[in-house]
N, C-alpha and C. Protein backbone atom coordinates (compact mmCIF):
# COMPACT_ATOMS: atom_id res chain seq x y z
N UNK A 1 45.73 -49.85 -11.76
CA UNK A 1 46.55 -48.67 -11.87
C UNK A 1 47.44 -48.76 -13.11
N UNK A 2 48.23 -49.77 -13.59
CA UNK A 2 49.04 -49.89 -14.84
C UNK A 2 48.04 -49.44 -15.89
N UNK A 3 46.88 -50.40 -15.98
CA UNK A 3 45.97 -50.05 -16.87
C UNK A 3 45.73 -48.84 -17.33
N UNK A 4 45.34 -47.89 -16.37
CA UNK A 4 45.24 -46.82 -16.15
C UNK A 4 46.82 -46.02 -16.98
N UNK A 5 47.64 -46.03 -16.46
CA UNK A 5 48.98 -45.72 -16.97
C UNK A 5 49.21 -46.18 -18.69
N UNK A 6 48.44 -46.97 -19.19
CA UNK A 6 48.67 -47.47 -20.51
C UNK A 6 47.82 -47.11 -21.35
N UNK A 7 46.99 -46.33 -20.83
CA UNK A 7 45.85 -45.56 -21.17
C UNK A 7 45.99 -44.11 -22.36
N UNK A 8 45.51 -44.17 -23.42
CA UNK A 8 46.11 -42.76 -24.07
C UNK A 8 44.89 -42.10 -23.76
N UNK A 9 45.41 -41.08 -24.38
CA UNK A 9 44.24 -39.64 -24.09
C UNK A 9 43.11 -40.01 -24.72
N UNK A 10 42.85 -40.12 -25.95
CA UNK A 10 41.50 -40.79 -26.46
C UNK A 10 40.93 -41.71 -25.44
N UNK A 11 41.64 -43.08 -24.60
CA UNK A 11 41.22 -43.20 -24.00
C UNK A 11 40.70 -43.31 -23.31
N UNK A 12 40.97 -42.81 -22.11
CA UNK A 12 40.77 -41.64 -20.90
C UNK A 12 39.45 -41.23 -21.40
N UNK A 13 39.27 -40.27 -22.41
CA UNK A 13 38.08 -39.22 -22.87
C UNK A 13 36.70 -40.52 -23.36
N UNK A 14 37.24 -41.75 -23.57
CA UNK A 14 36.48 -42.89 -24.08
C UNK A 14 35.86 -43.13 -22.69
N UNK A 15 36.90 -43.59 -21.86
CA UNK A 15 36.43 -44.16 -19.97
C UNK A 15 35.51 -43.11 -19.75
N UNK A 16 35.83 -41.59 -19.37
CA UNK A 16 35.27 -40.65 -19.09
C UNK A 16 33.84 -40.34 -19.78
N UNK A 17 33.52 -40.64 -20.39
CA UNK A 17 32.33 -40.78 -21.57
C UNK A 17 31.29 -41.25 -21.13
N UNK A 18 32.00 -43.02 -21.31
CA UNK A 18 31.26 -43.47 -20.64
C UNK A 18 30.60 -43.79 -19.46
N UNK A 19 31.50 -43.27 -18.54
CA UNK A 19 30.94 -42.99 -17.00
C UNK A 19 30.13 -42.09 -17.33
N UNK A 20 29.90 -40.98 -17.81
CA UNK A 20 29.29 -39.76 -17.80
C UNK A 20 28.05 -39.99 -18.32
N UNK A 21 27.95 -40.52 -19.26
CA UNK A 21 26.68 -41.05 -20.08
C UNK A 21 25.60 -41.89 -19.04
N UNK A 22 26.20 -42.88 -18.21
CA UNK A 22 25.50 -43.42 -16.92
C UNK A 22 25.32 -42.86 -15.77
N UNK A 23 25.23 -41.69 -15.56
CA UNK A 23 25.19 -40.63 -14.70
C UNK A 23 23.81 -40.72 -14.52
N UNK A 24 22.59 -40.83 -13.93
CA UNK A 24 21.25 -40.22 -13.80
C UNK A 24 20.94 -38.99 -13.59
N UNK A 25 20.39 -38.41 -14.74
CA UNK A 25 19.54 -37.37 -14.90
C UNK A 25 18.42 -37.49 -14.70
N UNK A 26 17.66 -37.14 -13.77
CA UNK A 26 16.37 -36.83 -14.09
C UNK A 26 15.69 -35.69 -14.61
N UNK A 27 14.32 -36.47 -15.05
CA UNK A 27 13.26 -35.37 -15.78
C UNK A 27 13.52 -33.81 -14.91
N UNK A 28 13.58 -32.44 -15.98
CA UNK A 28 12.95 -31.41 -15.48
C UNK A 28 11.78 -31.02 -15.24
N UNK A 29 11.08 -30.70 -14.60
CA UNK A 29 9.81 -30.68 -14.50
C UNK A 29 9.11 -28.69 -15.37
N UNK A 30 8.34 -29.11 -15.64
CA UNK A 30 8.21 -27.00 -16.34
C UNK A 30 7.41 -26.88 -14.99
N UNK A 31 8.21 -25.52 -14.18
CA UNK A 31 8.12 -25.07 -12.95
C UNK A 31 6.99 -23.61 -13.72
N UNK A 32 5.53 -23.77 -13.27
CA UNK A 32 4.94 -22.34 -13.37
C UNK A 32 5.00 -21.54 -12.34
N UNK A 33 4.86 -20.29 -12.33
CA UNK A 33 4.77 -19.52 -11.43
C UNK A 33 3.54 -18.57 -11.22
N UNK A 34 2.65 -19.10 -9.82
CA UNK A 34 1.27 -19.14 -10.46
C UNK A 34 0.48 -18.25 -8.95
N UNK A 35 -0.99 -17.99 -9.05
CA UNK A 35 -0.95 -17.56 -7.86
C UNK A 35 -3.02 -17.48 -8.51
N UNK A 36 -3.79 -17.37 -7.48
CA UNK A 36 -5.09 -17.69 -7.58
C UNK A 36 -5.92 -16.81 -8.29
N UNK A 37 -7.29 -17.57 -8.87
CA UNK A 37 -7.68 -16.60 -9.86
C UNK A 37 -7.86 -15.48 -9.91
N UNK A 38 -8.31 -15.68 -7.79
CA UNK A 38 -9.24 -13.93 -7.54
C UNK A 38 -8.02 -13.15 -6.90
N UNK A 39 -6.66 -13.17 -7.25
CA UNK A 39 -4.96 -12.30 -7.05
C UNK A 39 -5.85 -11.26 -7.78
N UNK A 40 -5.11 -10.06 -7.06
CA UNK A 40 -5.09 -8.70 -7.85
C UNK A 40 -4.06 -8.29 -9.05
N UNK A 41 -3.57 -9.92 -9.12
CA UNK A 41 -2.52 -9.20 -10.32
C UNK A 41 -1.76 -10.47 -10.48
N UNK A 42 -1.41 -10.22 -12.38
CA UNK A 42 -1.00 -11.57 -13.25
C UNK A 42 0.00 -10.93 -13.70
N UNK A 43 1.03 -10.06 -13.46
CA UNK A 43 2.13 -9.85 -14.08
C UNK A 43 3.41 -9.90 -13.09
N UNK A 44 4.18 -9.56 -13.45
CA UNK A 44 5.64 -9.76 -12.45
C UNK A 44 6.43 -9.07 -13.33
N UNK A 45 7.61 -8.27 -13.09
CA UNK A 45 9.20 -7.82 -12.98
C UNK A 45 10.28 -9.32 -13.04
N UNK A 46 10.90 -9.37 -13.94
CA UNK A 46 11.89 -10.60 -13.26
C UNK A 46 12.38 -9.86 -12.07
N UNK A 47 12.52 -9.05 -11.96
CA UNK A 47 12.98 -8.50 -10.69
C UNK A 47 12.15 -8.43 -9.68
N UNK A 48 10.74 -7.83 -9.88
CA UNK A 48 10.09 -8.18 -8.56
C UNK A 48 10.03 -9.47 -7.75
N UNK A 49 10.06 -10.31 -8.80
CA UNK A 49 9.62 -11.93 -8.74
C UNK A 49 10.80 -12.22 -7.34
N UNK A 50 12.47 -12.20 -8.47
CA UNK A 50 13.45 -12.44 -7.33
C UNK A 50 13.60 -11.40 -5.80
N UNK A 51 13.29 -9.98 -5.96
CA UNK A 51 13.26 -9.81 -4.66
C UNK A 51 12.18 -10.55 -4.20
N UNK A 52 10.88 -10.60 -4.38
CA UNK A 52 10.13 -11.09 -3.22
C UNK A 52 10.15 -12.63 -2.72
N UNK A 53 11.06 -13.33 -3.82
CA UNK A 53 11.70 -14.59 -3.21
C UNK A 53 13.23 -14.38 -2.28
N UNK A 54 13.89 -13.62 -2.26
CA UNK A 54 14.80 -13.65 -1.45
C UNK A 54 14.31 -12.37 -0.40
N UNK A 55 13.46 -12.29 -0.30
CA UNK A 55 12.88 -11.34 1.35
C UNK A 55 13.32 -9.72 0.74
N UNK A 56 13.75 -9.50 -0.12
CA UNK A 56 13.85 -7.95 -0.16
C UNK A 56 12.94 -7.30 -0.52
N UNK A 57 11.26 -7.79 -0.95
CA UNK A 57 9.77 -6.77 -0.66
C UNK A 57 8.99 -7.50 -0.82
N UNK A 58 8.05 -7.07 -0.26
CA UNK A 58 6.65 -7.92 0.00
C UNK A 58 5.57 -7.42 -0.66
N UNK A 59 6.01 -5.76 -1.27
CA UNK A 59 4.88 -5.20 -1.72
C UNK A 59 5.42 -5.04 -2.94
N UNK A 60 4.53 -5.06 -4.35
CA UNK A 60 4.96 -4.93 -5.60
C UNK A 60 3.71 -3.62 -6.39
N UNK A 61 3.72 -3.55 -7.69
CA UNK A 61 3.43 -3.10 -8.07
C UNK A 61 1.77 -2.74 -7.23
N UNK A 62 1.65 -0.72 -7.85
CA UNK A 62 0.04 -0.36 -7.25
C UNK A 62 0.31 -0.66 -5.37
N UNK A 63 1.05 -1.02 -4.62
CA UNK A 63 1.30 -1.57 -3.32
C UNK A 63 0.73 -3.12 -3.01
N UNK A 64 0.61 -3.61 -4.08
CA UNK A 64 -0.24 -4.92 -3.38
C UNK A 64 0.62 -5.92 -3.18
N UNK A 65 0.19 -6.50 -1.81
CA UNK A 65 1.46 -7.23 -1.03
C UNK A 65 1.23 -8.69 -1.41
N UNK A 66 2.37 -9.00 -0.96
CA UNK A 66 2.45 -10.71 -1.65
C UNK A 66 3.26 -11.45 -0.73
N UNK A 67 2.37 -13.08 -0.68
CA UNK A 67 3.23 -13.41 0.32
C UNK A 67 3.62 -14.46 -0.46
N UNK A 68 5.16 -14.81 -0.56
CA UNK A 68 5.68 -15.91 -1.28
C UNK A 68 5.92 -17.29 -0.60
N UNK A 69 5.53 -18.52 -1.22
CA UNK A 69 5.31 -20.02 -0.79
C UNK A 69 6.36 -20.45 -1.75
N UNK A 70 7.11 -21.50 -0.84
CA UNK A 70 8.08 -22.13 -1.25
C UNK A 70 7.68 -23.50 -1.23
N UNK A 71 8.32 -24.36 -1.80
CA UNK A 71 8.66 -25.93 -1.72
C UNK A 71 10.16 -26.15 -0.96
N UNK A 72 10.20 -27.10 -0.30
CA UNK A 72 10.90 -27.91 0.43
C UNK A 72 11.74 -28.15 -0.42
N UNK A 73 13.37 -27.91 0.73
CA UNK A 73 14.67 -28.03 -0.09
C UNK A 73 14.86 -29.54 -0.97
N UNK A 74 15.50 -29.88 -1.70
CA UNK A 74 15.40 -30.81 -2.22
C UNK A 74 14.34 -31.58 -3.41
N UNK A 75 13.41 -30.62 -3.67
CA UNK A 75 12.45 -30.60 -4.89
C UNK A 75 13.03 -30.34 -5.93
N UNK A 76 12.47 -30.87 -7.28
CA UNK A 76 13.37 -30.82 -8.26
C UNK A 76 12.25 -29.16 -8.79
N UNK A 77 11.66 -29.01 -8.43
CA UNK A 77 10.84 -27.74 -8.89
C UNK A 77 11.29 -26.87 -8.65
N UNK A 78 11.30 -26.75 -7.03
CA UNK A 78 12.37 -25.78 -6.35
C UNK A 78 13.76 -25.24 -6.80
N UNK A 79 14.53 -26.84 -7.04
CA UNK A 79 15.48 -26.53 -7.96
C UNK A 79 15.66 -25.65 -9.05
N UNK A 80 14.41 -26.04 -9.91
CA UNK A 80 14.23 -25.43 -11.24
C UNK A 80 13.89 -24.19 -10.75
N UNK A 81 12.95 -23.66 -10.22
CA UNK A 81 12.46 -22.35 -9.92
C UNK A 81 13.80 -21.27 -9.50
N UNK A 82 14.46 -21.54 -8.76
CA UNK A 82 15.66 -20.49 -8.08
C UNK A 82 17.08 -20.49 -8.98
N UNK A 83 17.14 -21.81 -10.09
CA UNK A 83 18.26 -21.63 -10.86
C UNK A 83 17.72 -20.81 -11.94
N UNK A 84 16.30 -21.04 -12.56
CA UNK A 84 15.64 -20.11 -13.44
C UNK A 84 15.37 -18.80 -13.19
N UNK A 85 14.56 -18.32 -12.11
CA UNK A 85 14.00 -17.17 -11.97
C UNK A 85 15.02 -16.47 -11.20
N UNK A 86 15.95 -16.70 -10.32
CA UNK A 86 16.91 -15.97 -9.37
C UNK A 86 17.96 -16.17 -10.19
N UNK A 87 18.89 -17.00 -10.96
CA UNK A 87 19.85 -17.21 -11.16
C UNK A 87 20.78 -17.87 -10.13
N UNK A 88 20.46 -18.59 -8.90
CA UNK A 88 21.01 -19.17 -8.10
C UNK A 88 20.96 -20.64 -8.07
N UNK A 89 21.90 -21.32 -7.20
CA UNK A 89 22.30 -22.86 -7.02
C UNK A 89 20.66 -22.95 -5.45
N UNK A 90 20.34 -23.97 -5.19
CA UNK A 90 19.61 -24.01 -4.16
C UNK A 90 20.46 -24.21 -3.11
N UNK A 91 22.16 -24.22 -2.93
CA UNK A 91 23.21 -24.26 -2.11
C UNK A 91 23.34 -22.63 -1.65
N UNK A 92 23.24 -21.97 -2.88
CA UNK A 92 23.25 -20.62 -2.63
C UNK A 92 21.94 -19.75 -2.29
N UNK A 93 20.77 -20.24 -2.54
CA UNK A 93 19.77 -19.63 -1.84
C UNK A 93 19.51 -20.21 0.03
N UNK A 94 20.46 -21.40 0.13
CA UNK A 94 20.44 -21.70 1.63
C UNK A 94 21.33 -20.72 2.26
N UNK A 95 22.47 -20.43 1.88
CA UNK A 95 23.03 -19.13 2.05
C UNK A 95 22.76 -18.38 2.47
N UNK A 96 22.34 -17.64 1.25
CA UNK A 96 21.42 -16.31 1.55
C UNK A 96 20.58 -16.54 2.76
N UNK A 97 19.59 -17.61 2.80
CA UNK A 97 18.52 -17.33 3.85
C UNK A 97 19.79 -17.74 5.38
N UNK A 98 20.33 -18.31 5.63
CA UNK A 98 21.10 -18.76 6.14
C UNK A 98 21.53 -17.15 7.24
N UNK A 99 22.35 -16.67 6.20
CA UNK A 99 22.87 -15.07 6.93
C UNK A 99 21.91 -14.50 6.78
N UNK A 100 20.61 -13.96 5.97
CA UNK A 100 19.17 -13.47 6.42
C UNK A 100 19.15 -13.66 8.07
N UNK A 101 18.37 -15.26 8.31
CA UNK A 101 18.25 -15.10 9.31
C UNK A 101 19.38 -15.17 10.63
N UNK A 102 20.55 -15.05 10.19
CA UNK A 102 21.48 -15.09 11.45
C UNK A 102 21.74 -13.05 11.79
N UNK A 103 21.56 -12.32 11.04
CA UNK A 103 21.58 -11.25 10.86
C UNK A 103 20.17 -10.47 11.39
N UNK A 104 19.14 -11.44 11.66
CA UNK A 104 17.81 -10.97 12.04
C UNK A 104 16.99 -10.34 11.07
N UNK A 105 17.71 -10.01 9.65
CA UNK A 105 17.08 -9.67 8.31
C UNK A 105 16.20 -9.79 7.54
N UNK A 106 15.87 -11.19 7.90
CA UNK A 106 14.70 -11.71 7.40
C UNK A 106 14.23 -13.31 7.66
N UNK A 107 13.03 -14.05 7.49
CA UNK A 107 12.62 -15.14 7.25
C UNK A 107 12.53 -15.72 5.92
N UNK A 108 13.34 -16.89 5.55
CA UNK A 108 12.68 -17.68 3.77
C UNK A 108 10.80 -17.53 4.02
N UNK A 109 10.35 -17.71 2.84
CA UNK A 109 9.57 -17.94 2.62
C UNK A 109 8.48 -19.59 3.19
N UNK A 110 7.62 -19.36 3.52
CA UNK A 110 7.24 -20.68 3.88
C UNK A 110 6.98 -21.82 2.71
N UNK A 111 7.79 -22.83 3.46
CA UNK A 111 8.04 -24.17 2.44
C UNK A 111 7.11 -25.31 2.72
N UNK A 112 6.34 -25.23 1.49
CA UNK A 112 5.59 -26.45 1.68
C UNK A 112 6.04 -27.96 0.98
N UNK A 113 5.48 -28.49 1.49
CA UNK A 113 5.90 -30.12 0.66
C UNK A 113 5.72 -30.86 -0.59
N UNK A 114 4.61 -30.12 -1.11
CA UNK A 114 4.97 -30.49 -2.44
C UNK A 114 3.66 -29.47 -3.41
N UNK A 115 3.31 -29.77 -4.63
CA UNK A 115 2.77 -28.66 -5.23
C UNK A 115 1.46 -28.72 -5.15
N UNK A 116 0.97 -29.52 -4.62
CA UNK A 116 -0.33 -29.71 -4.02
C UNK A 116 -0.52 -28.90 -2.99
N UNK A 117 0.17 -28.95 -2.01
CA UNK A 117 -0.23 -28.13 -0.75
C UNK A 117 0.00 -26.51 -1.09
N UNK A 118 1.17 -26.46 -1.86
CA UNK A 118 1.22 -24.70 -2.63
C UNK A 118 -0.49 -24.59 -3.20
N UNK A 119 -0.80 -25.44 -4.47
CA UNK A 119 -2.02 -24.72 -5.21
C UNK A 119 -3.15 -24.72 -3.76
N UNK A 120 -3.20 -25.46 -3.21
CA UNK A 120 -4.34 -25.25 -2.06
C UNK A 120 -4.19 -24.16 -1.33
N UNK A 121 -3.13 -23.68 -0.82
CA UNK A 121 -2.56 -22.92 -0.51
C UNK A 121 -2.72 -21.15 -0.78
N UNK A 122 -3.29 -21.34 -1.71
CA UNK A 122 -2.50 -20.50 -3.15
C UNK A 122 -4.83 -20.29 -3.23
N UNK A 123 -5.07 -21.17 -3.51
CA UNK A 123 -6.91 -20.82 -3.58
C UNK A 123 -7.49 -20.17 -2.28
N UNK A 124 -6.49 -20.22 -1.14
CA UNK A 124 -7.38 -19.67 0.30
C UNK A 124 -6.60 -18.62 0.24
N UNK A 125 -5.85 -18.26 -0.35
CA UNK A 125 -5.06 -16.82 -0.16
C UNK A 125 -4.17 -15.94 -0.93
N UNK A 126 -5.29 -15.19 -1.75
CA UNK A 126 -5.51 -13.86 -2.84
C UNK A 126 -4.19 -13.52 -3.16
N UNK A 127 -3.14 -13.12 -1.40
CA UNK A 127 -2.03 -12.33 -1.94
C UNK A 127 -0.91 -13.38 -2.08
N UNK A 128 -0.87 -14.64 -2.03
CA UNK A 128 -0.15 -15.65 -2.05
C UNK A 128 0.40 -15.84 -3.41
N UNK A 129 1.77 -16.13 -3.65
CA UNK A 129 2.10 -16.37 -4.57
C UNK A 129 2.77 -17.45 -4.71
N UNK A 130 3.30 -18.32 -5.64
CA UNK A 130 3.82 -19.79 -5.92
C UNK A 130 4.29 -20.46 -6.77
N UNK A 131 4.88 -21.39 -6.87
CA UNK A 131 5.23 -22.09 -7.92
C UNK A 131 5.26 -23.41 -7.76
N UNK A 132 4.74 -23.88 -9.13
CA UNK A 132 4.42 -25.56 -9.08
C UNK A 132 5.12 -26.53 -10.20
N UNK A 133 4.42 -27.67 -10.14
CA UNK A 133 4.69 -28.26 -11.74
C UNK A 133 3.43 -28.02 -12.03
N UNK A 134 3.87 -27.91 -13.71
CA UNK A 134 2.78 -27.54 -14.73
C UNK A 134 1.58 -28.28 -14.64
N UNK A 135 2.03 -30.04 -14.15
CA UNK A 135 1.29 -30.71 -14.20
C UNK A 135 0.02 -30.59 -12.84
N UNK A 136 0.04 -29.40 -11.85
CA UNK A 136 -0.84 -29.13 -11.06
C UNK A 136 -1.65 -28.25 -11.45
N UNK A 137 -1.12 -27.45 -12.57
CA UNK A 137 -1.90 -26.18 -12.55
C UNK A 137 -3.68 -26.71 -12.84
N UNK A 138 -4.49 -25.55 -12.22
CA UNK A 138 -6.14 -26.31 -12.79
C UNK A 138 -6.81 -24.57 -12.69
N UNK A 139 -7.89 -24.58 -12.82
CA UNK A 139 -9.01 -23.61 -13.52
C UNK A 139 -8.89 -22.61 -12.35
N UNK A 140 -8.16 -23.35 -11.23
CA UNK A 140 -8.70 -22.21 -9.86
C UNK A 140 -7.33 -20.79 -9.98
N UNK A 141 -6.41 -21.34 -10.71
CA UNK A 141 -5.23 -21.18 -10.78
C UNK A 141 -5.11 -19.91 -11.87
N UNK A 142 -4.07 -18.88 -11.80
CA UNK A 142 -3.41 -18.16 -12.99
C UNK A 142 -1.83 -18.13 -12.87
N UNK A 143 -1.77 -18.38 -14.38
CA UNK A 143 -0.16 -18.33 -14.31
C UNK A 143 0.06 -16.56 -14.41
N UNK A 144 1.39 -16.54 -14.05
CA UNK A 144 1.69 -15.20 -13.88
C UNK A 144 2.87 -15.19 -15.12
N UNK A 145 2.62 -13.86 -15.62
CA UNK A 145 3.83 -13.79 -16.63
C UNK A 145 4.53 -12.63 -15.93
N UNK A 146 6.30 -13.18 -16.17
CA UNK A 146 7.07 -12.57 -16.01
C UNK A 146 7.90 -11.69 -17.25
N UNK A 147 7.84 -10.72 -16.66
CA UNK A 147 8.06 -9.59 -17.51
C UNK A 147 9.60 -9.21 -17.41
């Protein structure tokens, strides 16, 4: 504690530094947003995208319905996907689904375990939509661009 007290501001910002610098970061992963070859459709709304991840429509452009697949809380994909495409914390999309379903409003999306079980997922079912790491995507697959 004296130490501390004898400490100048440069200091301080020196200690602070270096704690910060030893912090673990891990890798981001590039989160695609992808859905099967034979989908009726390769485009997206940033807006369609986020309603049909937070339950506000199922049907998008022309009416064709979509059912959205999630990953399991605590994925760093997941992560990436809802701070990127929604603009939300994954604290705040528990939230949301949180009063969704206490309100009877709606169900999250079904969460799978990792991006393997999405792309499989994602090849048995046309209106399915998803997101992975880049490093899953394969030939059966289309990325979707968001518009």
């Amino acid at each position: 504690m004296a130490m501390l007290k004898r400490l100048t501001g440069s200091g301080i910002s020196f200690l602070l530094g270096a704690m910060l610098s030893m912090t673990y970061h891990p890798a981001s992963a590039e989160v695609l947003v992808v859905v099967s070859a034979e989908a009726p459709f390769t485009r997206l709304t940033s807006s369609d995208l986020r309603d049909v991840y937070l339950g506000r429509r199922t049907l998008i452009v022309n009416g064709v319905q979509v059912v959205p697949l999630d990953l399991t809380e605590g994925t760093a994909a997941r992560s990436e996907f809802y701070t990127h495409y929604t603009g939300q914390t994954p604290a705040q999309i528990k939230s949301h689904w949180a009063r969704q379903i206490f309100t009877g409003r709606g169900q999250p999306p079904q969460a799978l375990s990792n991006s393997r079980a999405v792309v499989e997922r994602l090849v048995s079912d046309a209106k399915a939509l998803g997101y992975i790491d880049s490093s899953f995507l394969d030939e059966r697959l289309r990325v979707v661009t968001i518009e």
